[in-house]
Protein backbone atom coordinates (compact mmCIF):
# COMPACT_ATOMS: atom_id res chain seq x y z
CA UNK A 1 111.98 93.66 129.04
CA UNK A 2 111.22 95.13 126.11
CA UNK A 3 108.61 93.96 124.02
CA UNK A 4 109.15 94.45 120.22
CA UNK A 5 107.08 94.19 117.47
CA UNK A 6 107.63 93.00 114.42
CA UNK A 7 107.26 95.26 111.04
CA UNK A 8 106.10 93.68 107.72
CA UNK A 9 108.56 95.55 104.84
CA UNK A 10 106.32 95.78 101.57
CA UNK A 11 108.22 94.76 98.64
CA UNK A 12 108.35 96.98 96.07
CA UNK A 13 108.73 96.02 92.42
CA UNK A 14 109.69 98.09 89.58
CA UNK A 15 107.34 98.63 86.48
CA UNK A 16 109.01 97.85 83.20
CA UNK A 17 106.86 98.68 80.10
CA UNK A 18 106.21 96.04 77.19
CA UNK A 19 106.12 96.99 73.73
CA UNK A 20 102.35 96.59 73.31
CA UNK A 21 99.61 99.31 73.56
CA UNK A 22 97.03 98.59 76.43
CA UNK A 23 99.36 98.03 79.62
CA UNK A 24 99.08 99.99 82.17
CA UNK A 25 99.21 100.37 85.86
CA UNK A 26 96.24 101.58 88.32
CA UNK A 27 96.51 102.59 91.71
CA UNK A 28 96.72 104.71 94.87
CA UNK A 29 99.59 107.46 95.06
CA UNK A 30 101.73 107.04 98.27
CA UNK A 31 104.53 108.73 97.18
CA UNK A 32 105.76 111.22 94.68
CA UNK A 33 108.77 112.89 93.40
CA UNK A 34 109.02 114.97 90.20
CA UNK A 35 112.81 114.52 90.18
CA UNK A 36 113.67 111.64 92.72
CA UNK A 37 114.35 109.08 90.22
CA UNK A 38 117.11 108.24 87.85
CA UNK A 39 116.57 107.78 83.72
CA UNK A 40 118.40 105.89 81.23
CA UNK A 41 121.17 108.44 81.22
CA UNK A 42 121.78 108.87 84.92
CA UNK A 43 119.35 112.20 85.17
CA UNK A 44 116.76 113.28 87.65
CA UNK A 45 113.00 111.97 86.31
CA UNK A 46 109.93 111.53 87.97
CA UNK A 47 109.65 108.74 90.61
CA UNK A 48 106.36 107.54 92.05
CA UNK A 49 105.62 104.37 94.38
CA UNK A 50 101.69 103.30 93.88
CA UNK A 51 99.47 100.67 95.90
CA UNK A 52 97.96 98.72 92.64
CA UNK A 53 93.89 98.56 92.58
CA UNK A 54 94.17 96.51 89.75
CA UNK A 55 96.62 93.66 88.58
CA UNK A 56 99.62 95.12 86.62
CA UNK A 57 101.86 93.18 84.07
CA UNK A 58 105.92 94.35 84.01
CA UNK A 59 108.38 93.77 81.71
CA UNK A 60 112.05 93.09 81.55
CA UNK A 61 114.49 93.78 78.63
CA UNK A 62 114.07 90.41 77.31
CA UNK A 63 110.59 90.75 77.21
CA UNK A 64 109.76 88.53 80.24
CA UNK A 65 106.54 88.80 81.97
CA UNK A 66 105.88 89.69 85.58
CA UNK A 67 102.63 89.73 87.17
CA UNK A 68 101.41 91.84 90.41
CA UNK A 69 98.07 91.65 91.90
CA UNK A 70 96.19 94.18 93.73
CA UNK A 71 97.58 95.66 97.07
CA UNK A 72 100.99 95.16 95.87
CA UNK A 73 103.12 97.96 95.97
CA UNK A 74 105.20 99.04 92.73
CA UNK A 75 107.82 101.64 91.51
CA UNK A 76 107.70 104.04 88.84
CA UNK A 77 110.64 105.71 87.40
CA UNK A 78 109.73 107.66 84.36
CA UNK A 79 112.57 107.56 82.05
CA UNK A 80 110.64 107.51 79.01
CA UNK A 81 110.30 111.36 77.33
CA UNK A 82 106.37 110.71 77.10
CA UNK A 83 105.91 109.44 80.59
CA UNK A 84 107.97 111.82 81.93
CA UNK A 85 105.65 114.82 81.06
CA UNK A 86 102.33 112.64 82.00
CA UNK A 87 103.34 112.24 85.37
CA UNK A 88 104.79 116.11 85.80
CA UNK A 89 101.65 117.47 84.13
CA UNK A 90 99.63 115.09 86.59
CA UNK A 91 101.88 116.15 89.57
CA UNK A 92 99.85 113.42 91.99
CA UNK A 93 99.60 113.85 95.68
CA UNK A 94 99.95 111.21 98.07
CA UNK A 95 95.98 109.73 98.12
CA UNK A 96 95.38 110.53 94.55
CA UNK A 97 94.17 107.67 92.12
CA UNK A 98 96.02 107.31 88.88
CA UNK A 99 95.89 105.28 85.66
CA UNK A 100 99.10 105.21 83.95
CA UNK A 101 98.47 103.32 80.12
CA UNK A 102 100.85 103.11 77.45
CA UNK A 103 99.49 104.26 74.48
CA UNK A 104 100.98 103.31 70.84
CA UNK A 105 104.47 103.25 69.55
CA UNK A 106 105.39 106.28 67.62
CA UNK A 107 108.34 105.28 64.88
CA UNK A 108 111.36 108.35 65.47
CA UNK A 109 114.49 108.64 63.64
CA UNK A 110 115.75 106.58 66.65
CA UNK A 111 113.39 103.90 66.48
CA UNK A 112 109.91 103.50 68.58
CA UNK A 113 109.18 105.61 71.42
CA UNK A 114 106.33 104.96 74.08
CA UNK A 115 103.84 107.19 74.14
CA UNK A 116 102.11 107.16 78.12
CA UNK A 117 98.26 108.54 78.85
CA UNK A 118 97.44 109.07 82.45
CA UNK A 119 94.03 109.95 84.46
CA UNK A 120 94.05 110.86 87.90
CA UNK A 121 91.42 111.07 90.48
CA UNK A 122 92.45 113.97 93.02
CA UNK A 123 91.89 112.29 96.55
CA UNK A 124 90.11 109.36 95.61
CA UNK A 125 92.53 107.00 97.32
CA UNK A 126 92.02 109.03 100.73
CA UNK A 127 89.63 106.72 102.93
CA UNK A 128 86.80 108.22 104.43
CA UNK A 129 88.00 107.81 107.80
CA UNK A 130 90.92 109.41 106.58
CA UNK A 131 89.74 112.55 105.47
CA UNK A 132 86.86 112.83 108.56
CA UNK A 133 89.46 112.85 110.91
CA UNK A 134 90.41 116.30 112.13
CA UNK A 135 93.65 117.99 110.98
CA UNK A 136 95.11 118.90 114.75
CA UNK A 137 95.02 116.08 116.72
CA UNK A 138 94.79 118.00 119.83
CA UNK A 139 91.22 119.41 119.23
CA UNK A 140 88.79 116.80 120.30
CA UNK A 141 86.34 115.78 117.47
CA UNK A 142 83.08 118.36 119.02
């Protein structure tokens, strides 16, 4: 008989950004795509699934509040022009730390754009087990 087990799915939710400075969204990379996601006008952006470290806030178009707490999993896609280039000129790796913050509102011709910051901490999600455990698992640990 086989005996199976059962797998807990995370949910994922998607990040939408407010319209006021100071939100942001902290956490562990797991994975990353420079082009794996979809913007407002159907094209390739920068995707990125994080493990939060600290509670989040998302938005919806209407301005709606949702709140995730720590060791939820969300979704980035970075639509937005500014957020776009943070995350490209970050270019996280699975284990890496990052702080993604919106910044200000910058008035344009066609209306306010969101301007992103980001800080990353190369590795710093990596356990410690993780990284003492040898790279070939067929070499015992001498």
């Amino acid at each position: 008989m086989t005996n199976w087990e059962v797998v807990e799915v995370p949910r994922g939710a998607y990040i939408g950004w407010g319209t006021k400075p100071g939100q942001h969204v902290t956490g562990k990379v797991l994975e990353y795509s420079p082009d794996g996601g979809t913007d407002f006008n159907g094209s390739p952006c920068p995707t990125v699934a994080i493990e939060l470290v600290e509670n989040a806030a998302s938005f919806n178009k209407d301005g709606d509040r949702s709140n995730h707490e720590a060791g939820e999993i969300v979704q980035l896609n970075a639509g937005q022009v500014s957020l776009k280039r943070a995350l490209r000129a970050a270019d996280p790796a699975v284990g890496d730390l990052v702080k993604i913050e919106l910044q200000s509102l910058a008035k344009t011709d066609k209306g306010n754009v969101k301007e992103f910051g980001i800080k990353i901490a190369r590795g710093a999600g990596v356990s410690s087990k993780a990284k003492a455990e040898p790279a070939d698992d067929d070499e015992p640990p001498f």
